[in-house]
Protein backbone atom coordinates (compact mmCIF):
# COMPACT_ATOMS: atom_id res chain seq x y z
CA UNK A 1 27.95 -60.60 0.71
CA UNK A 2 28.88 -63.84 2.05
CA UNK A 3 32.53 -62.29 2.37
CA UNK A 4 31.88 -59.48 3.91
CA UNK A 5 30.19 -61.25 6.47
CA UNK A 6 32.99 -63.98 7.30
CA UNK A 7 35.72 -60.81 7.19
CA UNK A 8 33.57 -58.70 9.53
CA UNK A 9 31.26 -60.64 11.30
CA UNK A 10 30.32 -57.41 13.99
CA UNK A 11 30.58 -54.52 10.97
CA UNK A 12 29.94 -50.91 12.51
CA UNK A 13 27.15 -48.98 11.10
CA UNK A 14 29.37 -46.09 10.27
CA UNK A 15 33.44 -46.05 9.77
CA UNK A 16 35.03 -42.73 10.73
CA UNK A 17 38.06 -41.66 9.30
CA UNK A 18 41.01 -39.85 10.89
CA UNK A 19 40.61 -35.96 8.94
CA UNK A 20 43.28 -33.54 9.81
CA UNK A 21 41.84 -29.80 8.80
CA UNK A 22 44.49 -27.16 8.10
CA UNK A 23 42.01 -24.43 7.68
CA UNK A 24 39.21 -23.21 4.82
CA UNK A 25 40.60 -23.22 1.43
CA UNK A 26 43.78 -25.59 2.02
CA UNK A 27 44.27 -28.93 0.85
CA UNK A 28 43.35 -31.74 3.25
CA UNK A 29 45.32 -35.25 3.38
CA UNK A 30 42.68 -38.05 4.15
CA UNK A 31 45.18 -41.05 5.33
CA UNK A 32 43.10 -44.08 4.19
CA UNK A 33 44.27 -48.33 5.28
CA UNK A 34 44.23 -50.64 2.69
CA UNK A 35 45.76 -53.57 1.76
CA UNK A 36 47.40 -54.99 -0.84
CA UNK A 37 44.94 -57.20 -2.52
CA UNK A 38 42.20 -55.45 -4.76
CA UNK A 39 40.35 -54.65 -1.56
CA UNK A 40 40.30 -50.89 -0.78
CA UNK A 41 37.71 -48.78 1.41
CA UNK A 42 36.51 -46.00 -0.79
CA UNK A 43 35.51 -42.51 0.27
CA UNK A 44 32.82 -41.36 -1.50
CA UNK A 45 33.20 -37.22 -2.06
CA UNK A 46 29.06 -36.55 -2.59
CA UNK A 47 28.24 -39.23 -0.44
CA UNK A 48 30.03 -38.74 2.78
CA UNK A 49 30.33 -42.38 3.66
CA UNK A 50 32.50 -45.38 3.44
CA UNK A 51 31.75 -48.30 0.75
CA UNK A 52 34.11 -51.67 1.42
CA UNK A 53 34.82 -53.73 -1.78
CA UNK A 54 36.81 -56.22 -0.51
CA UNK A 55 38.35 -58.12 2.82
CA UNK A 56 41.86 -56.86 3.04
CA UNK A 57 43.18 -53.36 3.42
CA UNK A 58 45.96 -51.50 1.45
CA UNK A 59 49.00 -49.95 2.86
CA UNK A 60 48.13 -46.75 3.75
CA UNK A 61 48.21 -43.82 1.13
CA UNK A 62 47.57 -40.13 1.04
CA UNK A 63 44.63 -38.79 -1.15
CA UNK A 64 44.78 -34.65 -1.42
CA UNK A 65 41.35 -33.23 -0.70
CA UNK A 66 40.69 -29.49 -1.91
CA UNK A 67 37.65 -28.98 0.09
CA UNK A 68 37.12 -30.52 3.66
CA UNK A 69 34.54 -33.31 4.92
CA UNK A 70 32.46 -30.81 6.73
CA UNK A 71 32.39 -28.64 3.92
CA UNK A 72 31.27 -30.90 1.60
CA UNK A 73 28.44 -31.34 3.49
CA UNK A 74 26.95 -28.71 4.30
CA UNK A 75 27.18 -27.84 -0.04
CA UNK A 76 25.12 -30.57 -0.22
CA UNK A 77 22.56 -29.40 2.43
CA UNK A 78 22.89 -26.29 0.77
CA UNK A 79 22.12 -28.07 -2.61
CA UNK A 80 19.25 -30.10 -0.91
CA UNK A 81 17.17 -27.47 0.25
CA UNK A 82 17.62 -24.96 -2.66
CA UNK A 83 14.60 -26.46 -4.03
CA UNK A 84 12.62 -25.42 -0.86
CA UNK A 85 13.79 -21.95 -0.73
CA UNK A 86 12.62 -21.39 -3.91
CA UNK A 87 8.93 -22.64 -3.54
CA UNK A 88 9.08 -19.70 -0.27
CA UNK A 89 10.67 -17.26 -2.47
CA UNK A 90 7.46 -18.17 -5.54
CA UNK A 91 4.84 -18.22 -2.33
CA UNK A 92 6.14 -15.08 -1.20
CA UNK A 93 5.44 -13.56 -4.63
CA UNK A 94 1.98 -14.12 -4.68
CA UNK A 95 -0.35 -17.42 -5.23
CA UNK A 96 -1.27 -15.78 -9.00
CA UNK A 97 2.21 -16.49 -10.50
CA UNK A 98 4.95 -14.05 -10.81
CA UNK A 99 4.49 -10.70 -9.67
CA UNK A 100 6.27 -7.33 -9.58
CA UNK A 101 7.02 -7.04 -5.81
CA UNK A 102 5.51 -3.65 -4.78
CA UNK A 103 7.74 -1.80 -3.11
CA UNK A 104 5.98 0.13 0.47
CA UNK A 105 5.17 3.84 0.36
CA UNK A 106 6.74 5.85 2.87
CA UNK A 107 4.29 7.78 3.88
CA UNK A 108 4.23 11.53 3.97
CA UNK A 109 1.44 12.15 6.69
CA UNK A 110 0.74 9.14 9.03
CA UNK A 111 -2.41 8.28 9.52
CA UNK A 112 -2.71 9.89 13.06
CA UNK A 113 -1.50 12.68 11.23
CA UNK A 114 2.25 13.41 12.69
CA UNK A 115 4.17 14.62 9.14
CA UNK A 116 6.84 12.20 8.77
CA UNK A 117 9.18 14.80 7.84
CA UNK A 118 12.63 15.83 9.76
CA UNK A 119 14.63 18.93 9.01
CA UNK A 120 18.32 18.39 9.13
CA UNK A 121 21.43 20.86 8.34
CA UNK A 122 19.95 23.55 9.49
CA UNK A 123 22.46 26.51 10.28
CA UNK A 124 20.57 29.10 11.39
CA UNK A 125 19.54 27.64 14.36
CA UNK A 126 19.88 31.38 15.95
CA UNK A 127 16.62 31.92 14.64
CA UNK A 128 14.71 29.72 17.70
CA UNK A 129 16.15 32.00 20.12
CA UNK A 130 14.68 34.85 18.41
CA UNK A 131 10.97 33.12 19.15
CA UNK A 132 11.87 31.61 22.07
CA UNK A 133 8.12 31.69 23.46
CA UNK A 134 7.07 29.82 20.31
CA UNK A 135 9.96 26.90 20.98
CA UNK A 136 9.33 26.98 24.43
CA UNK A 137 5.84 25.69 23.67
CA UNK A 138 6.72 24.02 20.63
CA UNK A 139 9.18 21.61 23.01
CA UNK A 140 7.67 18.03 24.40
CA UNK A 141 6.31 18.13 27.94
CA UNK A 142 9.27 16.52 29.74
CA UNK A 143 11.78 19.57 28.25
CA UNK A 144 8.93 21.60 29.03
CA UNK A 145 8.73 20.76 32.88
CA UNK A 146 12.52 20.87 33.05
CA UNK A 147 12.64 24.45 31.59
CA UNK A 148 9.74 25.51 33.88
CA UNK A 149 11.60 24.41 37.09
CA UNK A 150 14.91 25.55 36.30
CA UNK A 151 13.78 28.96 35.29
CA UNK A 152 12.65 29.94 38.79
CA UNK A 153 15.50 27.32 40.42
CA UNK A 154 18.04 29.57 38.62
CA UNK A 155 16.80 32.84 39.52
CA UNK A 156 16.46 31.99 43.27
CA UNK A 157 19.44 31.04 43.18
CA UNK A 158 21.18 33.70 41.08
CA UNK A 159 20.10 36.43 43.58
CA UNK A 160 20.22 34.35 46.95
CA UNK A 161 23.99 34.33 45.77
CA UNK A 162 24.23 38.33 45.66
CA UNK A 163 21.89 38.50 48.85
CA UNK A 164 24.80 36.66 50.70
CA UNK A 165 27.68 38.12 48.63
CA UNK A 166 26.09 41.59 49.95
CA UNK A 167 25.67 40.63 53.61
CA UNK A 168 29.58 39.21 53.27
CA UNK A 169 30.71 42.29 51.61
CA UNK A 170 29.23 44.37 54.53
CA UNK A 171 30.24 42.89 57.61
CA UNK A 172 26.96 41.02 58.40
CA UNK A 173 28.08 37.97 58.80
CA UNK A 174 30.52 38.64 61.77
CA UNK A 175 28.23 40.86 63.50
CA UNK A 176 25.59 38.47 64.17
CA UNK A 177 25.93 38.40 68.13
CA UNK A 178 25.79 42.25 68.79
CA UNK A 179 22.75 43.91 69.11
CA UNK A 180 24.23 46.72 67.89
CA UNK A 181 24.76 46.43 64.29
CA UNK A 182 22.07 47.22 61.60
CA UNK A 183 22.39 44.61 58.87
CA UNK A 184 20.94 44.54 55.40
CA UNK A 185 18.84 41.90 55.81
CA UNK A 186 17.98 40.86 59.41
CA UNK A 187 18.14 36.98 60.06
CA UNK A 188 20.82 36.49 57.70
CA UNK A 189 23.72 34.04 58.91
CA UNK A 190 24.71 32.44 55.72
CA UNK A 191 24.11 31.20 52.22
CA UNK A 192 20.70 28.79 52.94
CA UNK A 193 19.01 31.73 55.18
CA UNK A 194 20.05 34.21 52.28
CA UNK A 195 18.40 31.54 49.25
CA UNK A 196 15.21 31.22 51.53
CA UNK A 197 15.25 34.90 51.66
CA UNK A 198 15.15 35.24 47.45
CA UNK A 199 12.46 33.44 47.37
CA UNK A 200 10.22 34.72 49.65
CA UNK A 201 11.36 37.94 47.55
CA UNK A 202 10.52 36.22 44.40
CA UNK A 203 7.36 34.58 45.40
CA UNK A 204 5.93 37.56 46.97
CA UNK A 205 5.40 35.47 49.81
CA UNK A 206 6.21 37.94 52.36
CA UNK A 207 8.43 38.91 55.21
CA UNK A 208 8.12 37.87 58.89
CA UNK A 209 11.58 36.91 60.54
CA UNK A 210 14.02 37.65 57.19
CA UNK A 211 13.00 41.03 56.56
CA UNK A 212 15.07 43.83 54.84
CA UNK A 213 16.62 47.29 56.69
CA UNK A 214 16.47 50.64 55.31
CA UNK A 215 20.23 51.11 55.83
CA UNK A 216 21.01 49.06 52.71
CA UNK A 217 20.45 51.42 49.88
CA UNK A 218 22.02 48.64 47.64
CA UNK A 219 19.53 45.83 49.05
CA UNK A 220 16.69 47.84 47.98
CA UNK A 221 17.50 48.72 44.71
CA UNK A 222 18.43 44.62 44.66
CA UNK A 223 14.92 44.01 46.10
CA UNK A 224 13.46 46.14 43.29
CA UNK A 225 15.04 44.63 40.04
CA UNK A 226 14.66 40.82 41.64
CA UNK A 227 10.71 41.88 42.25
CA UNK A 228 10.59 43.32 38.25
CA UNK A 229 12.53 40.29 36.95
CA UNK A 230 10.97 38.08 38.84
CA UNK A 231 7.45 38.91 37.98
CA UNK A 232 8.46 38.69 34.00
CA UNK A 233 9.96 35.06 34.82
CA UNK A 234 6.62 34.03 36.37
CA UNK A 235 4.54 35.81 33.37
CA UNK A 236 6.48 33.96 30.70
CA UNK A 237 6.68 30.74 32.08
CA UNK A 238 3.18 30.67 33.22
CA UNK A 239 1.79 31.81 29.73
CA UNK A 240 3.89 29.19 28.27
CA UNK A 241 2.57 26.60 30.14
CA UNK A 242 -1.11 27.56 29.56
CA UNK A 243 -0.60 27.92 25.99
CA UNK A 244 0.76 24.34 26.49
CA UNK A 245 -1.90 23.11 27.99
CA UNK A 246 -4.59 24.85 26.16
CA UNK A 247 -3.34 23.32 22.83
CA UNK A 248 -6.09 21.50 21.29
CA UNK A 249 -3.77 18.63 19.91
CA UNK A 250 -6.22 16.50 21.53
CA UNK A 251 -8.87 17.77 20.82
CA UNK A 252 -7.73 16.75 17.30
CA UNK A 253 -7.51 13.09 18.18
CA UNK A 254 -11.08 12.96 18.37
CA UNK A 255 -11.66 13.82 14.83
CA UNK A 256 -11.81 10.41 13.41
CA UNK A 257 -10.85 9.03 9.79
CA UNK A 258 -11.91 6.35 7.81
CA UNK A 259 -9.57 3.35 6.80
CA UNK A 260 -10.06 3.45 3.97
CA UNK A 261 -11.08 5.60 0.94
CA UNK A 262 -13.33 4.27 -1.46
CA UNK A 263 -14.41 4.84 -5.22
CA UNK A 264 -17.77 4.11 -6.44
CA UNK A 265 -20.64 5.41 -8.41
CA UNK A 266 -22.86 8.67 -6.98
CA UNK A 267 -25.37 10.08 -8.98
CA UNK A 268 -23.76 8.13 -12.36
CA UNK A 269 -20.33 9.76 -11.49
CA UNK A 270 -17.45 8.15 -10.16
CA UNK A 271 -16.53 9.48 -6.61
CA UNK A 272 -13.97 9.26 -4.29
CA UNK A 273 -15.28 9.25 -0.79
CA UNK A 274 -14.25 8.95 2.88
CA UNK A 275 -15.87 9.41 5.78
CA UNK A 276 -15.08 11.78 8.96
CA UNK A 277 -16.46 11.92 12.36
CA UNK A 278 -16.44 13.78 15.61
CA UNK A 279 -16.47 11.53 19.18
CA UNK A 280 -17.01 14.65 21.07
CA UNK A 281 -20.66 15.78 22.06
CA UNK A 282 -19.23 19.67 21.22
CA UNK A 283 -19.04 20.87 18.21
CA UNK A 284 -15.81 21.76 15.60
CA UNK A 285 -16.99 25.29 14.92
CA UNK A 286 -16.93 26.30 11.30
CA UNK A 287 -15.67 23.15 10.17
CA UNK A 288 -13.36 23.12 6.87
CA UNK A 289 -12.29 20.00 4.41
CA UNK A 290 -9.32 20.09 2.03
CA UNK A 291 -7.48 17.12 0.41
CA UNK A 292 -4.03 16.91 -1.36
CA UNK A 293 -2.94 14.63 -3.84
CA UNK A 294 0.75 13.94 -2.71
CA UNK A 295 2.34 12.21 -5.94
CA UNK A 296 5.83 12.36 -7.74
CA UNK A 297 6.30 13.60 -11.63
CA UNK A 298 8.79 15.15 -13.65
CA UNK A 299 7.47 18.09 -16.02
CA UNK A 300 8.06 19.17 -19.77
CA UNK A 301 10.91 20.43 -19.34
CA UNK A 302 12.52 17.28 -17.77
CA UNK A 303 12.39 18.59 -13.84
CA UNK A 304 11.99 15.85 -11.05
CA UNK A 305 9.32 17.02 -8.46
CA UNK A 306 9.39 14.32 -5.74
CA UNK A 307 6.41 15.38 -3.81
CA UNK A 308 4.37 17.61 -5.69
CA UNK A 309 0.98 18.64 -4.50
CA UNK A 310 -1.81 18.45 -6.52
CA UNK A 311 -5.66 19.93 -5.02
CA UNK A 312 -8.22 17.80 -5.01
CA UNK A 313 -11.60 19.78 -5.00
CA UNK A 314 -13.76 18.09 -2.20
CA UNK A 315 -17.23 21.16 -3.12
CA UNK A 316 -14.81 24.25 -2.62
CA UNK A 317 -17.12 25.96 -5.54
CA UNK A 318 -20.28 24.48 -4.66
CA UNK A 319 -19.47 25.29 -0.56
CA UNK A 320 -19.74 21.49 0.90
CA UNK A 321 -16.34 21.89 1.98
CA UNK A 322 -18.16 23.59 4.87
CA UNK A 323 -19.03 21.25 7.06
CA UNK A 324 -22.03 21.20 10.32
CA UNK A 325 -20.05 17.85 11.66
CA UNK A 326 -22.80 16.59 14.20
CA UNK A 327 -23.08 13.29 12.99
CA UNK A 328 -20.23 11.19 10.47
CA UNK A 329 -20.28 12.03 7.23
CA UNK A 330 -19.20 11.08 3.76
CA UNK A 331 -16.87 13.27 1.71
CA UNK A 332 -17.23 13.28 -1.60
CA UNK A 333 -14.61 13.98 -4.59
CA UNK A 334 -16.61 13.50 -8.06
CA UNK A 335 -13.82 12.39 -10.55
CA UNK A 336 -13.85 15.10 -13.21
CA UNK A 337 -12.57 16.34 -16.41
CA UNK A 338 -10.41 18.37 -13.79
CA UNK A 339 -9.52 15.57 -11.02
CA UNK A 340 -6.30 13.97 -11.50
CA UNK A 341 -7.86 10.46 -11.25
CA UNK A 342 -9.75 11.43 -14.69
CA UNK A 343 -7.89 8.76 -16.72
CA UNK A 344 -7.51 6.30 -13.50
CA UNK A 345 -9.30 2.71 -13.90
CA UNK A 346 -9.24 0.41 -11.35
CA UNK A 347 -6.18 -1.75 -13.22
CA UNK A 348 -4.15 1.85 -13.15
CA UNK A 349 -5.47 2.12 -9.74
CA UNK A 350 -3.35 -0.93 -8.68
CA UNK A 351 -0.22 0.14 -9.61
CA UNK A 352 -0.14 3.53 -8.87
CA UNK A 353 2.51 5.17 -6.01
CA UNK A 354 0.29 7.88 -4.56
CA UNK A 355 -1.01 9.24 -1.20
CA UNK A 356 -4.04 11.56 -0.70
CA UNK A 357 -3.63 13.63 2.50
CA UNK A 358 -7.06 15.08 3.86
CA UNK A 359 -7.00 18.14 6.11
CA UNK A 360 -10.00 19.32 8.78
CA UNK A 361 -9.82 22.51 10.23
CA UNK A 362 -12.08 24.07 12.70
CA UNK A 363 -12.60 26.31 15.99
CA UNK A 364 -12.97 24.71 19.24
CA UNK A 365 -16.28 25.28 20.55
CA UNK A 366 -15.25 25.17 24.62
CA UNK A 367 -11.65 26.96 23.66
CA UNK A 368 -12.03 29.24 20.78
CA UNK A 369 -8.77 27.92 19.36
CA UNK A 370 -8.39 26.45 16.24
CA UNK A 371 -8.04 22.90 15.57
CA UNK A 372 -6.85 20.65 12.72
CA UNK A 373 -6.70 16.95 12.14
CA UNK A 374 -4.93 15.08 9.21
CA UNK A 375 -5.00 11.62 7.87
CA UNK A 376 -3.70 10.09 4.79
CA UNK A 377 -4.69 7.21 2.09
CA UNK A 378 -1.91 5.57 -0.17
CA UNK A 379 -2.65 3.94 -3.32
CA UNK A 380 -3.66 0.27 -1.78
CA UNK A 381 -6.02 1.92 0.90
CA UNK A 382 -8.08 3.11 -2.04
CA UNK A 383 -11.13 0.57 -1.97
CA UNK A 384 -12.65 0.16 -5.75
CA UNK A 385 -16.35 -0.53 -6.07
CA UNK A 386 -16.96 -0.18 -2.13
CA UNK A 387 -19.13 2.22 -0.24
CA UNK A 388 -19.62 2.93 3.11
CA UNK A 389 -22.16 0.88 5.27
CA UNK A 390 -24.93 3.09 7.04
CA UNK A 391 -24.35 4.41 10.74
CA UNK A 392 -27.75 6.46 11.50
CA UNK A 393 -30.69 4.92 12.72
CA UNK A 394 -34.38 6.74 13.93
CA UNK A 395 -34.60 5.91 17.70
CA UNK A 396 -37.22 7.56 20.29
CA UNK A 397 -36.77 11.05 19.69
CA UNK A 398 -33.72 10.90 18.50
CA UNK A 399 -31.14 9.78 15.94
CA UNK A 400 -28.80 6.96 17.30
CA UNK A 401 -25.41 6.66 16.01
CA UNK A 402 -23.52 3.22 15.44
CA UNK A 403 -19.80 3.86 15.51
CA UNK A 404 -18.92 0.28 15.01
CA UNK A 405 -19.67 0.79 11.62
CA UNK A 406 -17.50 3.18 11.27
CA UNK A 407 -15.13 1.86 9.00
CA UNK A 408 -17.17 -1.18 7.62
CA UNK A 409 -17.76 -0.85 3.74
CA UNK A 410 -19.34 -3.39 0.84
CA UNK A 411 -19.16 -4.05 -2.27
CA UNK A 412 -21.50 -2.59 -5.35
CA UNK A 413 -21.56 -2.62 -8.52
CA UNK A 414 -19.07 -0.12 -10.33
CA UNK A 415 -17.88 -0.14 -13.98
CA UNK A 416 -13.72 -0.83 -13.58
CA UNK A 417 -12.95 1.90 -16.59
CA UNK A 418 -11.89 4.89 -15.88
CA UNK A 419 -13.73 7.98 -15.65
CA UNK A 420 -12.84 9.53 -19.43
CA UNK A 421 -13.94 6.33 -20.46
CA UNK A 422 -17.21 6.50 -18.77
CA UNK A 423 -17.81 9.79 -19.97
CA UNK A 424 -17.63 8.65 -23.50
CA UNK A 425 -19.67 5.58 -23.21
CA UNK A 426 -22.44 8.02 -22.00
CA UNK A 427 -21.93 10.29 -24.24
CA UNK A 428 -22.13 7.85 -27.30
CA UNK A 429 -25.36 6.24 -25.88
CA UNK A 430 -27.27 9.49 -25.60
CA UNK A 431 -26.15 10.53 -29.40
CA UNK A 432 -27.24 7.39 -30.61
CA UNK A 433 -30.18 7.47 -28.73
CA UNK A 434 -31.09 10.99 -30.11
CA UNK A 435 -30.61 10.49 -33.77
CA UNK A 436 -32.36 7.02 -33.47
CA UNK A 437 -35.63 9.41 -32.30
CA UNK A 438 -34.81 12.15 -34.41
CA UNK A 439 -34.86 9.80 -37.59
CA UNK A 440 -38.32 8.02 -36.29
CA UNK A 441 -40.13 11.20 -35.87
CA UNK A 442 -38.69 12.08 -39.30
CA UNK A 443 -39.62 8.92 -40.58
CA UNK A 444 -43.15 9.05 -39.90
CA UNK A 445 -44.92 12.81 -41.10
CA UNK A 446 -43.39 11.85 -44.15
CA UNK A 447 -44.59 8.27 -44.98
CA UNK A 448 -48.35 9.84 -43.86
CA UNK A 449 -48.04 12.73 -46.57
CA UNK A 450 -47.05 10.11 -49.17
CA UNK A 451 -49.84 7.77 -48.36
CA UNK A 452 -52.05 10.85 -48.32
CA UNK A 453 -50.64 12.10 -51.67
CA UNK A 454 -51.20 9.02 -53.21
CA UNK A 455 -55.13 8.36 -51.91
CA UNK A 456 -55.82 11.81 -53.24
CA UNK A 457 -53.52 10.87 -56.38
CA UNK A 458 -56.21 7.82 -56.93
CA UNK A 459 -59.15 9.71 -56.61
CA UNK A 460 -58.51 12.23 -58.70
CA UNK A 461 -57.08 10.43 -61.49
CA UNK A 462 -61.16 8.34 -61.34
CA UNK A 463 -62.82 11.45 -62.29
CA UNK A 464 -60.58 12.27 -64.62
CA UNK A 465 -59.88 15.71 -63.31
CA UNK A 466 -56.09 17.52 -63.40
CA UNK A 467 -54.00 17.32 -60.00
CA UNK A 468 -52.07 19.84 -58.68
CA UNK A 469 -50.04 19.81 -55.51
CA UNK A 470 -47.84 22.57 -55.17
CA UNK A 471 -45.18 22.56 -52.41
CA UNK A 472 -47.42 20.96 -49.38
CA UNK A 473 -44.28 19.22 -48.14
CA UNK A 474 -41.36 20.90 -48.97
CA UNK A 475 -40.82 22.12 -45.31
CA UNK A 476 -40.56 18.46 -44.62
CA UNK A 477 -38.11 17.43 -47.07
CA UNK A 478 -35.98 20.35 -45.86
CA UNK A 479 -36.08 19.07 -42.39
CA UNK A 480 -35.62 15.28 -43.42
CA UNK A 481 -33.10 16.12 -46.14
CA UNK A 482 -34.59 13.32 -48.25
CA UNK A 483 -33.36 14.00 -51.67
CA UNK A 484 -35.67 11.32 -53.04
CA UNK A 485 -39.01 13.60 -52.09
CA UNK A 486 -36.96 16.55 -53.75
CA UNK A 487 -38.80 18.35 -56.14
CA UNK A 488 -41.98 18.95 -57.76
CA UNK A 489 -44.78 16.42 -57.60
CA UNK A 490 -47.58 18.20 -59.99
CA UNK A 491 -49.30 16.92 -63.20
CA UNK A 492 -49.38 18.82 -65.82
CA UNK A 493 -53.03 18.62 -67.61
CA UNK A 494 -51.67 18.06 -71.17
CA UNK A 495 -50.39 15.37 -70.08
CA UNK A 496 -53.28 14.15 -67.69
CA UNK A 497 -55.30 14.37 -70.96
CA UNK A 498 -53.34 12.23 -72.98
C-alpha cells in the first residue's frame, strides 16, 4: 500500500482504457501498458475495472477479447436483476403459490349486449341489395344521413340535367330575348335556373316565375315520371328514417343487468339468480326471460362444438318466465337433475370456461314495437354463496325503490358441494331418519305385548289353571319381521300339569 502510494501519489478513481469496437460478435484487441517488471494492470472480465499490482508498466501487448466491454456489462445487469424479474413473474402468479394462469374469455355477448361476432367471406353480398330497405336501416346513422341526402341530391340533379338538356335541344336557350318564342319551361336561361326548377318539381313546392308551357309535350310527360319517382324517393327514404328512429335500441338500454350472477340456497335448493330492472316509469309489455348456457364440448362421437348452446330453464314450465317488471327482480334458475350445473361445486365452479347469456324480450308500451335486451355472465362473474341485498322499502303510500343497491350482494351460508351431492346428503338423512322411526314404533307394541304376556303368564300359572294364547300377535311379528317372536306361544295342559 505504501508503494502504491509513493508510485501514484494523485491515483484516479477510475482508469479508462483505449477499446477499439469492430462490431457485435468480432473479436476486440484491448491494447494494455505495462512494464517490464512483475507489475502489470489487470483487466478484470466480470468486474469491469482496473486492479494495479505493481509500480511499473509492461510494454504494451494485445489481449483478444470475444465479447466487448459494453457487452459484458450489460450480461451482468442482465444477470443482476434476473433475480428481480422473477419475484414479479411469482407475484404476478398469485400471492397463494403457483397457479395455472387463467387464460380471459372472449366473450360472446358483451355485457351491454352488442354480439361480439363479425361475418367475414361472405360472397353473396348481392343478397343486401335484394332488402335494401332492411340495410338501409340496418346502416349506422352517419351512412344513414349520407344516403338520405344524396338520394334527393341525385335526383334533383339527374332531372335538372334533362330539364336543361331539353331546353338546349329546343332552341330555348338562344331565344331568350324575343318575346316571341314559346319555350318549354319559361324562366329558363341555363343549367342553375333549370336545377332550381327540378326541385320545385320534386318538392311539390310549386310554380310562380319557372313554370312549364303546354307546347312541350316531352316536358310534361318529364314532369309526370319526375312527380311519380319523386314521390317513391321521398316515401322510401322517409319510412326509412322513421323506422330508424322509432327503433327501440334505446329503449333497451334501460333494461338493466346485474354484475354479477350469484348461486346460493332458495327454498333448500341451490339457485342461480340475477337480478333485472327497468329505469323507465313505462312498462315492457308482456315481458319474457330466457338464458343460454354458451359453453364448448366435443360429443360421443369425437365432434368439436365450439359454442354450443345449452337452455337453461329460468320457470318456462311453471310460467315465471313471464314477467310484470314494475319493480327489480330476482331471476331464479333452481339447479336440477336437468340443469347443466347439476354436478358443478364451487371448486369446479372456479375453473370452468363458460358464459351464460340472458335474453329479455318485451313490447314497448309508448311504441308497440318489440324490444330486447341481452347481457352475459362468464365463469368468474358467477358469485358462490352470495345473494342479492334488498332494494324495496314501505314509504307513505308507496313503495320506494333504492337503485344503489342494485348490484350490491353478501355473503350467506351455502354448502360448497355440488348440487348431486346435495341431493344425496338429503336423501340419506331422510332414509335414515325414517327407518330410525319406523324401527321405534316397531320397537315398542311389541315389548308391551311381551310384558303383557308375561303378567298374564304369572297369574295364571298361581292358580294353577292351563294358558292358552293363540295368535294375539302374529300381525305384529309379520310387520316387525322378528323371527325371535315367531311361532306359537301356548301351553299345553299335560304339560302345565306335570
Amino acid at each position: 500500500m505504501a508503494l502504491e502510494n509513493s508510485v501514484f501519489p494523485s491515483r484516479p478513481d477510475s482508469l479508462s482504457l483505449p477499446v477499439e469496437e469492430k462490431g457485435e460478435g468480432e473479436e476486440v484487441e484491448v491494447a494494455t501498458e505495462a512494464t517490464a517488471s512483475t507489475g502489470v494492470f489487470n483487466l478484470s472480465e466480470e468486474l469491469g475495472h482496473v486492479v494495479t499490482t505493481e509500480t511499473e508498466l509492461p510494454p504494451p501487448t494485445a489481449v483478444k477479447v470475444n465479447r466487448s466491454f459494453q457487452a459484458k456489462l450489460a450480461e451482468r445487469e442482465a444477470n443482476a436483476n434476473q433475480p428481480r424479474k422473477k419475484k414479479e413473474v411469482e407475484k404476478e402468479r398469485g400471492r397463494f403459490g403457483w397457479a395455472r394462469a387463467r387464460r380471459k374469455r372472449q366473450r360472446y355477448v358483451e355485457k351491454n349486449g352488442r354480439c361480439n361476432v363479425q361475418h367475414g367471406n361472405m360472397r353473396e353480398t348481392y343478397r343486401y341489395l335484394t332488402d335494401i330497405f332492411t340495410t338501409l336501416v340496418d346502416l349506422n346513422w352517419r351512412c344513414s344521413l349520407i344516403v338520405f341526402v344524396m338520394a334527393y341530391a341525385v335526383t334533383w340533379l339527374f332531372f335538372g340535367a334533362i330539364w336543361y338538356l331539353i331546353a338546349y335541344c329546343r332552341g330555348d336557350l338562344d331565344h331568350l330575348e324575343d318575346e316571341t318564342w314559346t319555350p318549354c319551361v319559361n324562366n329558363v336561361n341555363g343549367f342553375i335556373s333549370a336545377f332550381l326548377f327540378s326541385i320545385e318539381t320534386e318538392t311539390t313546392i310549386g310554380y310562380g316565375h319557372r313554370v312549364i308551357t303546354d307546347q312541350c309535350p316531352v316536358g310534361t310527360m318529364l314532369l309526370l315520371l319526375q312527380a311519380i319517382l319523386g314521390s317513391m324517393v321521398n316515401a322510401f327514404m322517409v319510412g326509412c328514417m322513421f323506422v330508424k328512429i322509432s327503433q327501440p335500441n334505446k329503449r333497451a338500454e334501460t333494461l338493466v343487468f346485474s354484475k354479477h350472477a350469484v348461486i346460493s340456497l332458495r327454498d333448500d335448493k341451490l339457485c342461480l339468480m340475477f337480478r333485472v330492472g327497468d329505469l323507465r316509469s313505462s312498462h315492457i309489455v308482456g315481458a319474457n326471460m330466457r338464458a343460454k348456457l354458451i359453453k364448448s364440448k366435443q360429443t360421443q362421437e369425437g365432434e368439436f362444438i365450439p359454442l354450443d348452446q345449452t337452455d337453461i330453464s329460468v320457470g318456462f314450465e311453471t310460467g315465471d318466465d313471464r314477467l310484470f317488471l314494475v319493480s327489480p327482480l330476482v331471476i331464479s334458475h333452481e339447479i336440477d337433475t336437468h340443469s347443466p350445473f347439476w354436478d358443478m361445486s364451487q371448486a369446479q365452479l372456479e375453473k370452468e370456461d363458460f358464459e351464460i347469456v340472458v335474453i329479455l324480450e318485451g313490447m314497448v308500451e309508448a311504441t308497440g314495437m318489440t324490444c330486447q335486451a341481452r347481457s352475459s355472465y362468464l365463469a368468474e362473474e358467477v358469485q358462490w354463496g352470495h345473494r342479492f341485498s334488498p332494494m324495496m322499502s314501505l314509504a307513505e303510500g308507496f313503495f320506494d325503490i333504492d337503485y344503489g343497491a342494485f348490484h350490491h350482494t353478501f355473503e350467506v351460508d351455502t354448502p360448497s358441494v355440488s348440487a348431486r351431492e346435495l341431493s344425496l346428503a338429503a336423501a340419506r338423512l331422510d332414509a335414515h331418519l325414517y327407518w330410525s322411526i319406523s324401527s321405534r314404533l316397531d320397537e315398542e307394541p311389541l315389548a308391551h305385548q311381551a310384558a303383557k304376556q308375561l303378567d298374564s303368564g304369572s297369574s295364571n300359572s298361581k292358580g294353577g289353571e292351563p294358558t292358552f294364547i293363540v295368535g294375539e300377535i302374529t300381525d305384529i311379528q309379520e310387520q316387525s319381521g322378528l323371527g325371535e317372536l315367531n311361532g306359537s306361544v301356548a301351553t299345553d295342559q299335560s304339560e302345565s300339569e306335570a
